[in-house]
C-alpha atoms as a PDB file:
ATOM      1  CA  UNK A   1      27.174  15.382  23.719  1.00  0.00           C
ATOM      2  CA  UNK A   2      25.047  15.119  26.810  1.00  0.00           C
ATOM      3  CA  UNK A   3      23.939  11.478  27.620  1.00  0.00           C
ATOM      4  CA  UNK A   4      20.423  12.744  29.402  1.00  0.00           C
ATOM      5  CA  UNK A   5      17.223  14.739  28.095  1.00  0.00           C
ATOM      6  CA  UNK A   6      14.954  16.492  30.096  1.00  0.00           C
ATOM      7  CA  UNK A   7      11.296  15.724  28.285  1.00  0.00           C
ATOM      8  CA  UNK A   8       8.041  17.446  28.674  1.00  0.00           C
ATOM      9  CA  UNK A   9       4.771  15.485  27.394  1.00  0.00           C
ATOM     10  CA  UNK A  10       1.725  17.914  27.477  1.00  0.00           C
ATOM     11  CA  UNK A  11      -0.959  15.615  27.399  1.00  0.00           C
ATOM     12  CA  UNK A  12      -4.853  15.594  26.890  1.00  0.00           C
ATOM     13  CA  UNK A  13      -6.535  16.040  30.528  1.00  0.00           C
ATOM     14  CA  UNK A  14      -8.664  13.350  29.579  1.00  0.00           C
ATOM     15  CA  UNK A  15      -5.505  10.787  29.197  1.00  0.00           C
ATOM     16  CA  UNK A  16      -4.716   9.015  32.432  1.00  0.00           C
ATOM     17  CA  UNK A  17      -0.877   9.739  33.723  1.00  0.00           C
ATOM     18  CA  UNK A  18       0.587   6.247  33.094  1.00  0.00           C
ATOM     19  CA  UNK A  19      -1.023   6.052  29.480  1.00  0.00           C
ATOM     20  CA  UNK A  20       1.042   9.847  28.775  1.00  0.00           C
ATOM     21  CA  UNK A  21       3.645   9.023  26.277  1.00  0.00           C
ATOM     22  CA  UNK A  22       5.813  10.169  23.410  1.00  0.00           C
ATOM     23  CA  UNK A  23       3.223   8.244  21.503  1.00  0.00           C
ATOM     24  CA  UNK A  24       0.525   9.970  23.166  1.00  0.00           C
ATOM     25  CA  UNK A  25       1.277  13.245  23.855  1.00  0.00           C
ATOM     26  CA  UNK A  26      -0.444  16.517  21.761  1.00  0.00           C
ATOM     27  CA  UNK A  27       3.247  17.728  22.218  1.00  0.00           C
ATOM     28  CA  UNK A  28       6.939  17.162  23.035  1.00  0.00           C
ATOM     29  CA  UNK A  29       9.316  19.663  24.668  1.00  0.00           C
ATOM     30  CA  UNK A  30      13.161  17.909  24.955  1.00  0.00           C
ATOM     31  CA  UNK A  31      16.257  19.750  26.617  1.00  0.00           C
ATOM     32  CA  UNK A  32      19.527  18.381  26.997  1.00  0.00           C
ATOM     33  CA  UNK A  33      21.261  17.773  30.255  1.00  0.00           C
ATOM     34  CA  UNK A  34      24.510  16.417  31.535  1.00  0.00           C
ATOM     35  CA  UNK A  35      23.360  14.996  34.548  1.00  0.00           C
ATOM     36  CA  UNK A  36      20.694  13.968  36.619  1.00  0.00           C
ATOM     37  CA  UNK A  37      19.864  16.538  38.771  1.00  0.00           C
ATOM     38  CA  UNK A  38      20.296  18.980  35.707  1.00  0.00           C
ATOM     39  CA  UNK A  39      17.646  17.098  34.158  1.00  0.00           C
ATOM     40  CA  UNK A  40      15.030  17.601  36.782  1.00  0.00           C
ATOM     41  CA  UNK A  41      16.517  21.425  36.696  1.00  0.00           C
ATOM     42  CA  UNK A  42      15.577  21.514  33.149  1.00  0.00           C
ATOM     43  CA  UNK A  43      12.359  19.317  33.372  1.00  0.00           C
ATOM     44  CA  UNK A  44      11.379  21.945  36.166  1.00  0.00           C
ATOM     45  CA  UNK A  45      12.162  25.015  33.283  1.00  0.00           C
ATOM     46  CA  UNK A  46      10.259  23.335  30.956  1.00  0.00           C
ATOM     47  CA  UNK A  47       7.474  23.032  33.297  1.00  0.00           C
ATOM     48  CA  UNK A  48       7.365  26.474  33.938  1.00  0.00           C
ATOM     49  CA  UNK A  49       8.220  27.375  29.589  1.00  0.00           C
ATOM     50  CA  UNK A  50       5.368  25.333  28.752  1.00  0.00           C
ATOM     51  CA  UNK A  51       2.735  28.056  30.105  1.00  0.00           C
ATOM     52  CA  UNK A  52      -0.180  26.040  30.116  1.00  0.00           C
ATOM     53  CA  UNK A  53      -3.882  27.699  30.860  1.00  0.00           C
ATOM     54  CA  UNK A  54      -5.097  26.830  33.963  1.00  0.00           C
ATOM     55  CA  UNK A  55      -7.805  24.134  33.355  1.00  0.00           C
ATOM     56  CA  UNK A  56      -8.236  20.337  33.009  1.00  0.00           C
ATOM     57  CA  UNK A  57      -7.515  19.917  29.299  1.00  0.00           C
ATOM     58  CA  UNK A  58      -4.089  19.560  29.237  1.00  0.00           C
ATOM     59  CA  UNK A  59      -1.262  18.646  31.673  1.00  0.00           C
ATOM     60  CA  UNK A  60       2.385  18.284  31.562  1.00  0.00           C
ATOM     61  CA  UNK A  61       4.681  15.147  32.328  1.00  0.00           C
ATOM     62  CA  UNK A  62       8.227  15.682  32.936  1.00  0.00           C
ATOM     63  CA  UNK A  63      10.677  12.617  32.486  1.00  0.00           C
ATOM     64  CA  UNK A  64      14.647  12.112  31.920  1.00  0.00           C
ATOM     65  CA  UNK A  65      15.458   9.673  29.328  1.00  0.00           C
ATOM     66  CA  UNK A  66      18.735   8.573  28.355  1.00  0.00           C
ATOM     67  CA  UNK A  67      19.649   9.531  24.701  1.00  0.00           C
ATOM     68  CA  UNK A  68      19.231   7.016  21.796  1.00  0.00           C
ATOM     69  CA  UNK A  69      22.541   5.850  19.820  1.00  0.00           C
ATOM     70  CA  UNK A  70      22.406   6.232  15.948  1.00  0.00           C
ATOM     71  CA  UNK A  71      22.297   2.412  16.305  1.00  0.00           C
ATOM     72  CA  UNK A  72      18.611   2.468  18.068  1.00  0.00           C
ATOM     73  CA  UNK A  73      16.178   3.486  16.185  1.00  0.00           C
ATOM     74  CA  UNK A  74      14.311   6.660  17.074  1.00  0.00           C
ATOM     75  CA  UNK A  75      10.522   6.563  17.985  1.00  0.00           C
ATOM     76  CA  UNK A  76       7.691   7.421  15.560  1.00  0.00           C
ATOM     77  CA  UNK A  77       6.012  10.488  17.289  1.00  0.00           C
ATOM     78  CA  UNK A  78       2.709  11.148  16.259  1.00  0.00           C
ATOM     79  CA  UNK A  79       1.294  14.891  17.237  1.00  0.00           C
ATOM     80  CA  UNK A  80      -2.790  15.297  17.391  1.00  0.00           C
ATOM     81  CA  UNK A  81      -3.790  18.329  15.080  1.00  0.00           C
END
């Protein structure tokens, strides 16, 4: 099992950068990767999958995060409808 995931947050336009989270985002896109610079490959894919309109009402943040162990427990992620 890989150790890395490649993450996309597509956030509201109106959300500042720093304040884009799991806990914030309208939506989560997650890709496994094996190593570092496969994860920015992959965050770069998912970039490019997400197909966003053109527009300020949405953006995309791309992040590598190391996978949780069963022992941690997994974040509550809340989607807006």
């Amino acid at each position: 099992m890989s150790e890395l995931l490649s993450v996309a947050l597509v956030c509201a336009g109106t959300l500042l950068a720093q304040d884009c989270s799991r806990d914030t985002a309208l939506d989560i896109i997650v890709s496994p990767a094996h190593t570092p610079m496969e994860c920015l490959m992959h965050a770069q894919t998912l970039a490019a999958q997400a197909g966003l309109p053109g527009g300020g009402d949405r953006y995309l943040k791309i992040a590598c995060e190391h996978r949780r162990t069963e022992a941690e427990p997994a974040p509550i992620i809340r989607r807006a409808s």
